[in-house]
N, C-alpha and C. Protein backbone atom coordinates (compact mmCIF):
# COMPACT_ATOMS: atom_id res chain seq x y z
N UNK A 1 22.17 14.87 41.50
CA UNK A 1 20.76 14.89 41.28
C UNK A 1 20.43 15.46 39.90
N UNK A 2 21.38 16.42 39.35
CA UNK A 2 20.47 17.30 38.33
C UNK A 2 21.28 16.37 36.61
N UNK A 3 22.12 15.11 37.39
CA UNK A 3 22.59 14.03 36.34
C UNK A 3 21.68 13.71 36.12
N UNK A 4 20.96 12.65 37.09
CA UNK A 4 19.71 11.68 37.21
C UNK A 4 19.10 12.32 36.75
N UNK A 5 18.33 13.73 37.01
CA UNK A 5 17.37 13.96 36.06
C UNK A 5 16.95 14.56 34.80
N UNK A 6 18.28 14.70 33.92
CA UNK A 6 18.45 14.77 32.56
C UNK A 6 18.61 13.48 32.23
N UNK A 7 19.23 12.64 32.69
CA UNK A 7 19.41 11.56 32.41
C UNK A 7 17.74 10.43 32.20
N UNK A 8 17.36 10.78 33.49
CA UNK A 8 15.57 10.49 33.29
C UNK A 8 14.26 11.12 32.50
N UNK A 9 14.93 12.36 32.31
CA UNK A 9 14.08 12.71 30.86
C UNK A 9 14.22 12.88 29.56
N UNK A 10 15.99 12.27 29.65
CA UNK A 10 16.18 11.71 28.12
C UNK A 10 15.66 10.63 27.91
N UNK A 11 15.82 9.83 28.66
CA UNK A 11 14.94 8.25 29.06
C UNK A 11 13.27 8.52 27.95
N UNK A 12 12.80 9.28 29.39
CA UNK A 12 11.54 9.58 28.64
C UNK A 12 11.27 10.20 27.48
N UNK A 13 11.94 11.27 27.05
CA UNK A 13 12.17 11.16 25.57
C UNK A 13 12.17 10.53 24.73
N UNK A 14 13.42 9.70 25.03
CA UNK A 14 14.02 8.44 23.94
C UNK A 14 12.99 7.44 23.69
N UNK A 15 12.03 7.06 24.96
CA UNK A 15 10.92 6.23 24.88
C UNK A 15 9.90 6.53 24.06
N UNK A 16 9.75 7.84 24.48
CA UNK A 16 8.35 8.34 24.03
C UNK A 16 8.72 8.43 22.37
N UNK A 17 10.15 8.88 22.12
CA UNK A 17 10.40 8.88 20.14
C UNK A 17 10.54 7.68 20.09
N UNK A 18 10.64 6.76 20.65
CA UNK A 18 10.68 5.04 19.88
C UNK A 18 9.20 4.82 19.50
N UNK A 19 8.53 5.24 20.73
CA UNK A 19 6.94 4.36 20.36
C UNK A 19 6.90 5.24 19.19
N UNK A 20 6.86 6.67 18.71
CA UNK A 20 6.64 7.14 17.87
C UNK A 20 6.71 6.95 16.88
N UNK A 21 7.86 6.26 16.72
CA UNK A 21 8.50 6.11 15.02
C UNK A 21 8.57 4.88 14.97
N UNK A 22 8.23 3.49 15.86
CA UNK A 22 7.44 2.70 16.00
C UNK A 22 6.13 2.83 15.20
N UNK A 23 5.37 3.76 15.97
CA UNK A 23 3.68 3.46 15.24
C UNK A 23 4.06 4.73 13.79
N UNK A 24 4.68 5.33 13.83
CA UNK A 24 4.85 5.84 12.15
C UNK A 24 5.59 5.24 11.31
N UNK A 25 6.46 4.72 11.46
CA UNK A 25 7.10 3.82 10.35
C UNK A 25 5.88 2.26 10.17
N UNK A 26 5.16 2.40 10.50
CA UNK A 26 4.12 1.06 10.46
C UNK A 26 3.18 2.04 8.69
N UNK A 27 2.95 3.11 9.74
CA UNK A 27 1.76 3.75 8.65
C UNK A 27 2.66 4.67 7.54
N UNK A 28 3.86 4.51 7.68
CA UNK A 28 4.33 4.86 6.75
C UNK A 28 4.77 3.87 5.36
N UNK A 29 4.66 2.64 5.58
CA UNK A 29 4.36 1.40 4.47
C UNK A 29 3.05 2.11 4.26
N UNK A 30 2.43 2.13 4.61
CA UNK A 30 0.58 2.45 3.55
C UNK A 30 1.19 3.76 2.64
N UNK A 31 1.65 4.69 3.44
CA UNK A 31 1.90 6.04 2.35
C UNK A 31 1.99 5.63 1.61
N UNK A 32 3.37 5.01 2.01
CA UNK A 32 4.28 4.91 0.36
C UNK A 32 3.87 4.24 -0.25
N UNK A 33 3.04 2.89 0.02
CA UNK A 33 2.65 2.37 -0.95
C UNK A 33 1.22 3.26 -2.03
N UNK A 34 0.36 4.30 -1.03
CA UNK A 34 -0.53 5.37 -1.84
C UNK A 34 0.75 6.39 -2.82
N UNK A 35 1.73 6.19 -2.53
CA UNK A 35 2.43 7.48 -3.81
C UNK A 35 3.07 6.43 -4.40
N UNK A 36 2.92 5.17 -4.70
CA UNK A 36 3.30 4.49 -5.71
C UNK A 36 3.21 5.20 -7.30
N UNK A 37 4.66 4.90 -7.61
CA UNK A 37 4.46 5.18 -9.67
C UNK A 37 4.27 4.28 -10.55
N UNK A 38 4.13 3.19 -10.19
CA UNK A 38 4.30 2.17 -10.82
C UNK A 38 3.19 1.05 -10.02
N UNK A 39 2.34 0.32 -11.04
CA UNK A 39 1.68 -0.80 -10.45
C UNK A 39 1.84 -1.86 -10.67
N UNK A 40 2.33 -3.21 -10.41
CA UNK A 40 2.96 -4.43 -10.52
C UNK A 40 2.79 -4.99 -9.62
N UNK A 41 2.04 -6.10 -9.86
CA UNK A 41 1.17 -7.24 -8.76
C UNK A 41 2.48 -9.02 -10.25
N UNK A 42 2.66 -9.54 -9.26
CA UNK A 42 3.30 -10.62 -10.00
C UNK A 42 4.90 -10.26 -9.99
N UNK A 43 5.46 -11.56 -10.59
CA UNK A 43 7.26 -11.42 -11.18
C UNK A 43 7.15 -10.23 -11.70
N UNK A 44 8.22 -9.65 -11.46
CA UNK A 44 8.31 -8.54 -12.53
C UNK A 44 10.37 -8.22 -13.05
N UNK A 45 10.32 -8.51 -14.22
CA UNK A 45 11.86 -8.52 -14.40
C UNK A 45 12.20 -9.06 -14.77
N UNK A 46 13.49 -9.57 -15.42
CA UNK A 46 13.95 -10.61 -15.77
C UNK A 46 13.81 -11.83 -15.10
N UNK A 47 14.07 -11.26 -13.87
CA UNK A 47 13.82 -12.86 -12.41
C UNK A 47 12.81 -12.76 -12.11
N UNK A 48 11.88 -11.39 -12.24
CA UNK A 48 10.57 -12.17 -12.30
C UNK A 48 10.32 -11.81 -10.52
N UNK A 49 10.67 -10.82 -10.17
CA UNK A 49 10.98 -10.39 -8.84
C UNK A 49 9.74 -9.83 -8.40
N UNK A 50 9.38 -9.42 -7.45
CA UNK A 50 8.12 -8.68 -6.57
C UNK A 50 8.82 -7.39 -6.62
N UNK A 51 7.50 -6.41 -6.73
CA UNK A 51 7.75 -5.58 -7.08
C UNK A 51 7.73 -4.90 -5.38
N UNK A 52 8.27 -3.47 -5.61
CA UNK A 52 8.27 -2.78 -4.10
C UNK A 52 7.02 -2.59 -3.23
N UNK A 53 6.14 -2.01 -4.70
CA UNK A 53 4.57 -1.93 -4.10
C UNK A 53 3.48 -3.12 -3.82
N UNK A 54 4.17 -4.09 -4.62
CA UNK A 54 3.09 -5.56 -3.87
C UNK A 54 4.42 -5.86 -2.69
N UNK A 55 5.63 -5.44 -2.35
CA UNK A 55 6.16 -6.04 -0.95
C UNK A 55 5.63 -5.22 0.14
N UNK A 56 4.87 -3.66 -0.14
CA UNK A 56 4.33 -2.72 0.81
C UNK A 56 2.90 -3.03 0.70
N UNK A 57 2.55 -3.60 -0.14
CA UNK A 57 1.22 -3.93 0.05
C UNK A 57 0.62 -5.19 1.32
N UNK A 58 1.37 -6.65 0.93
CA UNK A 58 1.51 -7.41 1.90
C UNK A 58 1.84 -6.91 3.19
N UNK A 59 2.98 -6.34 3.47
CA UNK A 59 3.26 -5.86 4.79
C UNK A 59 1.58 -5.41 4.94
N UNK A 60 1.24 -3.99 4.55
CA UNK A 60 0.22 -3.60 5.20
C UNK A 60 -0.89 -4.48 5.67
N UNK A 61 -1.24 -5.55 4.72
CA UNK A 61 -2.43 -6.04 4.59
C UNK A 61 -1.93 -7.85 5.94
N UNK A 62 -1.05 -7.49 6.33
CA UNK A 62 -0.35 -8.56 7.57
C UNK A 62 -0.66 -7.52 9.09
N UNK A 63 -1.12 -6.18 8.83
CA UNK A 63 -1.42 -5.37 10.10
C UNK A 63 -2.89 -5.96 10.64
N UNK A 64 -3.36 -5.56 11.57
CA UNK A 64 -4.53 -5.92 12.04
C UNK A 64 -5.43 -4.97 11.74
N UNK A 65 -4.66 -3.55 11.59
CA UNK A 65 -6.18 -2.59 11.25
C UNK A 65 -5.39 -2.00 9.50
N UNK A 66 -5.12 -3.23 9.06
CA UNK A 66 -5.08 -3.30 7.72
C UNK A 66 -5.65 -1.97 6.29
N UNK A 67 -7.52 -2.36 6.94
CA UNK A 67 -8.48 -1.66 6.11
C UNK A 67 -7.91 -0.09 6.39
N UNK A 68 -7.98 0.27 7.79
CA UNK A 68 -7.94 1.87 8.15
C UNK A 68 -6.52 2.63 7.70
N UNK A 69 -5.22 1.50 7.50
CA UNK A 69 -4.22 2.07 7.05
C UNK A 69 -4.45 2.10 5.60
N UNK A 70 -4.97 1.40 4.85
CA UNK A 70 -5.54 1.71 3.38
C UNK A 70 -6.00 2.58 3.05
N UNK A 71 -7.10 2.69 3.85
CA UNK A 71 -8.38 3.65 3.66
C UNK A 71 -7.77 5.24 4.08
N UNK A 72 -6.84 5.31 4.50
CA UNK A 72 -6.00 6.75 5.66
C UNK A 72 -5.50 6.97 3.96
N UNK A 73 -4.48 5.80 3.76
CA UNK A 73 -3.58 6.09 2.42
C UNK A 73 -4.06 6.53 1.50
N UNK A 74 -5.37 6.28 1.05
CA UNK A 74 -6.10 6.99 0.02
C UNK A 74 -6.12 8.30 -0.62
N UNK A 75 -6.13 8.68 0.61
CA UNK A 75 -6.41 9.92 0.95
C UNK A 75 -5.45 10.80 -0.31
N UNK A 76 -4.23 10.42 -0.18
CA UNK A 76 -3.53 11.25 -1.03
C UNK A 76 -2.40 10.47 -2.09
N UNK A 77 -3.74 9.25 -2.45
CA UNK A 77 -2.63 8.32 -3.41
C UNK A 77 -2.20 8.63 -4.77
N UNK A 78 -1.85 8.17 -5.16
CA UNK A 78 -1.33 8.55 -6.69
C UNK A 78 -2.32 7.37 -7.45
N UNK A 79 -2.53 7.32 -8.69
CA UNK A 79 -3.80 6.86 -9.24
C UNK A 79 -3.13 5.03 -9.25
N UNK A 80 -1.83 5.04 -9.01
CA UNK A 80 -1.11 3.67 -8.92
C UNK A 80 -1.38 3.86 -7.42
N UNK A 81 -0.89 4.15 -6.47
CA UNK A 81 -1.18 3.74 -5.19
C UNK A 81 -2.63 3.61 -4.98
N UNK A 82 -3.67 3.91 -5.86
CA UNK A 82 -4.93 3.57 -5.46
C UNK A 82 -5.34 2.13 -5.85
N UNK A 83 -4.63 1.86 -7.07
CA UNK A 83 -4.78 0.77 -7.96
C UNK A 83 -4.44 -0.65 -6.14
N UNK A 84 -3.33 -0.20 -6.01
CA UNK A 84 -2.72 -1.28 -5.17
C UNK A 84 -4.11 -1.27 -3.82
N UNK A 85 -4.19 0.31 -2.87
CA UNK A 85 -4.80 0.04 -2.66
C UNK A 85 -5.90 -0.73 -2.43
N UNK A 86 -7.20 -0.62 -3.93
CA UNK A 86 -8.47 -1.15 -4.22
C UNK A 86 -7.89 -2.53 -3.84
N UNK A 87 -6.96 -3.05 -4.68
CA UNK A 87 -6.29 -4.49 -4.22
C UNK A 87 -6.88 -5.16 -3.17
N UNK A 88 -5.97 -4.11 -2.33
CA UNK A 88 -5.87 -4.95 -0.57
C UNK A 88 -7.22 -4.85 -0.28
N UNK A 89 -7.93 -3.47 -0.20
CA UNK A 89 -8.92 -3.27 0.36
C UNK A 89 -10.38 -5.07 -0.08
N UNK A 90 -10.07 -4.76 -1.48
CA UNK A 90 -10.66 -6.03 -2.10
C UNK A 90 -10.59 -7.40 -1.03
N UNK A 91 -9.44 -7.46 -0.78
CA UNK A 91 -9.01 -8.70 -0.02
C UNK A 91 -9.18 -8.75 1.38
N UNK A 92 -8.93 -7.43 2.25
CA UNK A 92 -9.33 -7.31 3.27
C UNK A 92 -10.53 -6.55 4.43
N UNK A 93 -11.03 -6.46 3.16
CA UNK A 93 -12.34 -5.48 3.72
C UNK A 93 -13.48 -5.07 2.55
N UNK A 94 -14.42 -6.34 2.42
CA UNK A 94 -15.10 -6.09 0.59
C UNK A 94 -15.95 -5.17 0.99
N UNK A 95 -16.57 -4.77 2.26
CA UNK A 95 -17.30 -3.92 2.63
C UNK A 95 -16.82 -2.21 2.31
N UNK A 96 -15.98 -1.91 2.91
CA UNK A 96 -14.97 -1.44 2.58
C UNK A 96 -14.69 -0.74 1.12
N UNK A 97 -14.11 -1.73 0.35
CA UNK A 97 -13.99 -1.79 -0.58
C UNK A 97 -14.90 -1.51 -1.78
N UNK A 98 -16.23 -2.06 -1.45
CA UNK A 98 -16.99 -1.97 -2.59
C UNK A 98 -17.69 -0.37 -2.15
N UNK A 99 -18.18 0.35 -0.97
CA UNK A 99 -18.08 1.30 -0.83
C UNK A 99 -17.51 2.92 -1.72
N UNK A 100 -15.96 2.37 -1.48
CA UNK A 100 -14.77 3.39 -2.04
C UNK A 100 -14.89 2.64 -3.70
N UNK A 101 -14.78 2.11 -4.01
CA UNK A 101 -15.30 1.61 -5.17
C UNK A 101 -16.56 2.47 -6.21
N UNK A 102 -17.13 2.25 -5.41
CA UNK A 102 -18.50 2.68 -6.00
C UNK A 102 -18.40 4.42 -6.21
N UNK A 103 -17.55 4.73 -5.17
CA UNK A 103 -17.54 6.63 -5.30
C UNK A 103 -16.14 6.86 -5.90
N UNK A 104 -15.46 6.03 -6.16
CA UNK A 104 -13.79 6.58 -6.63
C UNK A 104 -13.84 7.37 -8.06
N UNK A 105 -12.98 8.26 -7.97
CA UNK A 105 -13.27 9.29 -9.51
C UNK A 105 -12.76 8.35 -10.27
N UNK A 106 -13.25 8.36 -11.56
CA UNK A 106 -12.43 7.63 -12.26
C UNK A 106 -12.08 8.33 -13.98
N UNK A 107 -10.93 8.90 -13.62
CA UNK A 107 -10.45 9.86 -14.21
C UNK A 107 -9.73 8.69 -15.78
N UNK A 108 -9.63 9.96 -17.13
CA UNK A 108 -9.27 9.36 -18.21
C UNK A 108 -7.99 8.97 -18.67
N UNK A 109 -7.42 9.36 -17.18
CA UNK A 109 -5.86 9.05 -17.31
C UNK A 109 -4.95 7.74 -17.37
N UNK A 110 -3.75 7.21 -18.23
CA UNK A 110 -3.28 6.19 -18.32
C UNK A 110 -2.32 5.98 -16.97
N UNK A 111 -2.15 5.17 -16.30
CA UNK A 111 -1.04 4.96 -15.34
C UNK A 111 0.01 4.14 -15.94
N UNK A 112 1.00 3.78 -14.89
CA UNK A 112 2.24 3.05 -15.71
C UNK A 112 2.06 1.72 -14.48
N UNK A 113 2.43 0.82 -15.93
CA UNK A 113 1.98 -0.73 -14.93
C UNK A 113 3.41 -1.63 -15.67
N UNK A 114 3.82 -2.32 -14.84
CA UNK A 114 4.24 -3.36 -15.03
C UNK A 114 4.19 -4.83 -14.87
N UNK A 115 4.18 -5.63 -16.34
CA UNK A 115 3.52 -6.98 -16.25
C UNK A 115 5.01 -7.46 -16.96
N UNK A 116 5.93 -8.48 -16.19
CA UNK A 116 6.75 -9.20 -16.28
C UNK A 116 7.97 -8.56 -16.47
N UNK A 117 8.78 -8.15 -17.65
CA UNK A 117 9.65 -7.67 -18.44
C UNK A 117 8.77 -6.36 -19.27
N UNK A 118 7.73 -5.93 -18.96
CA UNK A 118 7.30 -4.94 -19.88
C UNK A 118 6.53 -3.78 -18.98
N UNK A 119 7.12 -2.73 -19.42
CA UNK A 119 6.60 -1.49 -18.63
C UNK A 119 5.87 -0.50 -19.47
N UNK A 120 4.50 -0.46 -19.29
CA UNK A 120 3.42 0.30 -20.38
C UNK A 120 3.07 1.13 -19.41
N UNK A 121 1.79 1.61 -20.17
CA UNK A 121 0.99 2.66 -19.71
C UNK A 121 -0.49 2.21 -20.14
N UNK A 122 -1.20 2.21 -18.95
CA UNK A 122 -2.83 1.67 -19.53
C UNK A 122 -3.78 2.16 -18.73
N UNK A 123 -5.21 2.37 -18.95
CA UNK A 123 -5.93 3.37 -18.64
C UNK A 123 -6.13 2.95 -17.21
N UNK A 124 -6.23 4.14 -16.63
CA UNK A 124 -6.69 3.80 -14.86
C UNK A 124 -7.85 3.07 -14.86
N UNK A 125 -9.18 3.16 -15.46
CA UNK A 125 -10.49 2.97 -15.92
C UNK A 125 -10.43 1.62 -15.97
N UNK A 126 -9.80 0.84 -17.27
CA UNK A 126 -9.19 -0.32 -17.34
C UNK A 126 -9.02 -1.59 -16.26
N UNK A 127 -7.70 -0.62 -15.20
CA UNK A 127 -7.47 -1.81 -14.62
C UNK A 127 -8.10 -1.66 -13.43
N UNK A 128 -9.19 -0.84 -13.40
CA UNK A 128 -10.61 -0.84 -11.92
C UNK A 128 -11.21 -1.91 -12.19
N UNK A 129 -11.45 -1.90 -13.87
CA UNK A 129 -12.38 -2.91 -14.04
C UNK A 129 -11.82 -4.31 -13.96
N UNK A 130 -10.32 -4.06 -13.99
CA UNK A 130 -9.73 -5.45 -13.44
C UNK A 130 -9.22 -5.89 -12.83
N UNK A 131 -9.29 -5.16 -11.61
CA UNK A 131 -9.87 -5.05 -10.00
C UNK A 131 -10.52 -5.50 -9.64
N UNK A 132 -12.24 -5.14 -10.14
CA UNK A 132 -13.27 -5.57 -9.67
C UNK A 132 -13.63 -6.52 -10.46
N UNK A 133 -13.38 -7.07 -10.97
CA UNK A 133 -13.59 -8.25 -11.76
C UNK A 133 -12.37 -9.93 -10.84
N UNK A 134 -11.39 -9.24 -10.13
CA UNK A 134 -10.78 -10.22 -9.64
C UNK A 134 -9.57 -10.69 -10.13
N UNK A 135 -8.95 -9.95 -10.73
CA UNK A 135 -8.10 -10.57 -11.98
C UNK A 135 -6.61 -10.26 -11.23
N UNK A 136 -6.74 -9.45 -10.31
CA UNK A 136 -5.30 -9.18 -8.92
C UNK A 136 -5.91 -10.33 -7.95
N UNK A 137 -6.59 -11.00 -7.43
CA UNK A 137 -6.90 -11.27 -6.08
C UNK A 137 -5.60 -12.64 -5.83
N UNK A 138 -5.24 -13.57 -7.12
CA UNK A 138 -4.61 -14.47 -7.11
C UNK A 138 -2.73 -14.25 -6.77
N UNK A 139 -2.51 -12.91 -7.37
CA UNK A 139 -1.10 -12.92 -6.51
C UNK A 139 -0.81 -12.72 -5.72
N UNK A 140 -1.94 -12.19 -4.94
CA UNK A 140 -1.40 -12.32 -3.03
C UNK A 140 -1.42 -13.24 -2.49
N UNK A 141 -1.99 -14.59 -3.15
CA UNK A 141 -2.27 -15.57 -2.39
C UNK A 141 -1.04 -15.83 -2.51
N UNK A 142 -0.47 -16.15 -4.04
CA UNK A 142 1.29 -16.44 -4.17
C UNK A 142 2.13 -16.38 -2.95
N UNK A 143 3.33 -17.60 -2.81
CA UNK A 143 4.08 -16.94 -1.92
C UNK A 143 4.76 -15.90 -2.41
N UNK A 144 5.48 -15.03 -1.59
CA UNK A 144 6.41 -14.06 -2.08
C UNK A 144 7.80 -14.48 -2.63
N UNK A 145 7.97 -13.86 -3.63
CA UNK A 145 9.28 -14.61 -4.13
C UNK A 145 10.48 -12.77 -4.33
């Protein structure tokens, strides 16, 4: 008897840490994609590859409560994980979006971006405005390569 019932509340254990790290490894793609260092939407590389944070971005934005894992991530993004953020949010929630938009600090600092083979630094300010202007909305449509 006292097999069976270690045995049945490792069970329940083991269950109860699957769903767990189940529903946290889901919301743990949004983190990481908010502590992003780097922002790169498109090829990036010699091959011209997807970058880590547009492959965590898609994942997220393929969830159903998409907006709320964005909007959670915010919370403590890095001024590149916000960049990606605004992105998705753009795409999946303009309500949303234009909201956090409208109140986001927008500090004088340069972030680090990558466009193809070239890794700069350009003002956060900058690429809000080319954000909201639309100028990301076309590589998500891309397939993923």
């Amino acid at each position: 008897m006292k097999t069976i019932t270690v045995t049945l509340t490792a069970g329940i254990a083991l269950a109860q840490f699957g769903i767990s790290v189940a529903a946290t490894s889901e919301s743990t793609t949004a983190r990481d994609l908010g502590a992003a260092k780097c922002f790169a939407l498109g090829g990036i590389g010699v091959d011209g590859l997807m970058s880590d944070g547009e492959r965590k971005l898609r994942a997220v934005l393929e969830r159903a409560d998409a907006s709320q894992q964005l909007q959670t991530a915010l919370t403590h993004a890095t001024l590149e994980g916000e960049l990606y953020i605004l992105v998705g949010l753009r795409r999946c929630d303009r309500t949303a979006y234009h909201k956090i938009f409208g109140s986001l600090p927008r500090p004088d600092s340069d972030v680090e971006l990558a466009r193809g083979c070239i890794i700069s630094r350009e003002p956060f300010r900058q690429l809000l405005s080319q954000i909201h202007d639309g100028r990301f909305d076309d590589f998500l449509s891309r397939p993923p390569r």
